[in-house]
Protein backbone atom coordinates (compact mmCIF):
# COMPACT_ATOMS: atom_id res chain seq x y z
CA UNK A 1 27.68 -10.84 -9.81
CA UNK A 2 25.61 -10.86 -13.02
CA UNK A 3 28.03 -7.79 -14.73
CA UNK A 4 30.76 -9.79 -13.69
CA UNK A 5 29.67 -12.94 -15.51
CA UNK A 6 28.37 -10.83 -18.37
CA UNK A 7 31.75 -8.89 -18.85
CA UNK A 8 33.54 -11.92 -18.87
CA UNK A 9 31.00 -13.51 -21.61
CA UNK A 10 31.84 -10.95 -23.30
CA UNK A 11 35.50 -10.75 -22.96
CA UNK A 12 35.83 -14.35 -23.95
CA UNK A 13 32.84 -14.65 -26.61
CA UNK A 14 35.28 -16.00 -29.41
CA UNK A 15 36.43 -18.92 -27.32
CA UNK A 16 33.64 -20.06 -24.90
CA UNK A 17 31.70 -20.08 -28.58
CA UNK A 18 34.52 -22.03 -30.53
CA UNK A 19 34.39 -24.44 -27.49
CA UNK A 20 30.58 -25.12 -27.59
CA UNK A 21 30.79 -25.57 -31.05
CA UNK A 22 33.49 -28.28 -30.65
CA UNK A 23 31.46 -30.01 -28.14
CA UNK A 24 28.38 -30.03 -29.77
CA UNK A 25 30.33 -31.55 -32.98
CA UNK A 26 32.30 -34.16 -29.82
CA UNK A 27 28.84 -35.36 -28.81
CA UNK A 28 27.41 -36.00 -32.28
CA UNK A 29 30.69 -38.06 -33.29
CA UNK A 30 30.09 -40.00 -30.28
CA UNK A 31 26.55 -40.62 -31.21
CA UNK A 32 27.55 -41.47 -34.91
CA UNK A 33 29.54 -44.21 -32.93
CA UNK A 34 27.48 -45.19 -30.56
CA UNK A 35 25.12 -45.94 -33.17
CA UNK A 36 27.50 -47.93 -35.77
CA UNK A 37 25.12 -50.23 -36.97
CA UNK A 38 22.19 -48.49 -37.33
CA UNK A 39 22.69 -46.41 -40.72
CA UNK A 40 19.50 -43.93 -40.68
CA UNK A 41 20.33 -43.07 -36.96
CA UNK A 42 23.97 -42.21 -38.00
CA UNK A 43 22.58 -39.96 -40.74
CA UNK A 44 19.98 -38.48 -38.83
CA UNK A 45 22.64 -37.66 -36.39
CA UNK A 46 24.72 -36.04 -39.73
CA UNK A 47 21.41 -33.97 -40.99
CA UNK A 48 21.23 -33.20 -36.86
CA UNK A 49 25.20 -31.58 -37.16
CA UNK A 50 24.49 -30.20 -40.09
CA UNK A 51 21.38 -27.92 -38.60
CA UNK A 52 23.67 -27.38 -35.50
CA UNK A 53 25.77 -26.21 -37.21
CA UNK A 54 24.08 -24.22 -39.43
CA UNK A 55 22.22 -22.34 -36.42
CA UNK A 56 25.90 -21.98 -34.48
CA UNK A 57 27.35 -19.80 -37.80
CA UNK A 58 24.25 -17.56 -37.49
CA UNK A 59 23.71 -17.40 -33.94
CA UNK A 60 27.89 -16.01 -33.66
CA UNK A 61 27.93 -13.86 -36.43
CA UNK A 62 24.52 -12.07 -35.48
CA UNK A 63 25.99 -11.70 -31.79
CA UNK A 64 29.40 -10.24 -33.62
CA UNK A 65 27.14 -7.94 -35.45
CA UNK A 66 29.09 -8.99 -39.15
CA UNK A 67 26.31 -11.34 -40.45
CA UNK A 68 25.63 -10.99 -43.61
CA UNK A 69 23.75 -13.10 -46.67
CA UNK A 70 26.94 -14.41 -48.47
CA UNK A 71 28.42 -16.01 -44.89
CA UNK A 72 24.79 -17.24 -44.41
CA UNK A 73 24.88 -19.10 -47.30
CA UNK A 74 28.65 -20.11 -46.77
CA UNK A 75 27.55 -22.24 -43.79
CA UNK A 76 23.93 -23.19 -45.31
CA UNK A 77 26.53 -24.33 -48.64
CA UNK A 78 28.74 -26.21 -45.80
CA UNK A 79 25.66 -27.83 -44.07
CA UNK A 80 24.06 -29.00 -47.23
CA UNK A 81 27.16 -31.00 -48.57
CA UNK A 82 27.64 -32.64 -45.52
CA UNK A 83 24.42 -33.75 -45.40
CA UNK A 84 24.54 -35.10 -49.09
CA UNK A 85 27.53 -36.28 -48.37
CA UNK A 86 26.21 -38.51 -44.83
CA UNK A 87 22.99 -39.26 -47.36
CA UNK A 88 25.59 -40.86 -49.94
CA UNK A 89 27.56 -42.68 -47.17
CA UNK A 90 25.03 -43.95 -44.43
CA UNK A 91 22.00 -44.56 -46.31
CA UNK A 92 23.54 -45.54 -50.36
């Protein structure tokens, strides 16, 4: 049973990935919403994203073997403006 749920892990890495990433970005626009009127929970909730999904660029590309420092610092670029950018909307 566990090399058949392993194989199929495997088989469908790109899209059971792709899919927890959407979630995880599903949840955190919910919470953004959930929490409209409280400004330093919304951008705690951006910087929280951001670190998600910061960790979910390395975590994939280390499993698919191809990390490497420039596509590091592609998603730690990507992370960083959208946290400037929820510092400059939720908490100006």
């Amino acid at each position: 049973m566990n090399d058949e749920l392993t194989t199929y892990f495997m088989k469908h890495f790109d899209t059971l990935s792709h899919i927890f990433l959407l979630l995880g970005f599903v949840v955190g626009i919910i919470g953004i919403l959930k929490m409209r009127y409280e400004v330093t929970s919304q951008f705690l909730i951006i910087l929280a994203l951001a670190v998600f999904y910061l960790l979910w660029g390395v975590v994939y590309h280390d499993r698919k073997k191809d990390l490497t420092l420039k596509l590091f610092l592609e998603y730690f670029l990507l992370a960083s403006i959208a946290t400037v950018v929820g510092f400059l909307v939720f908490l100006r």
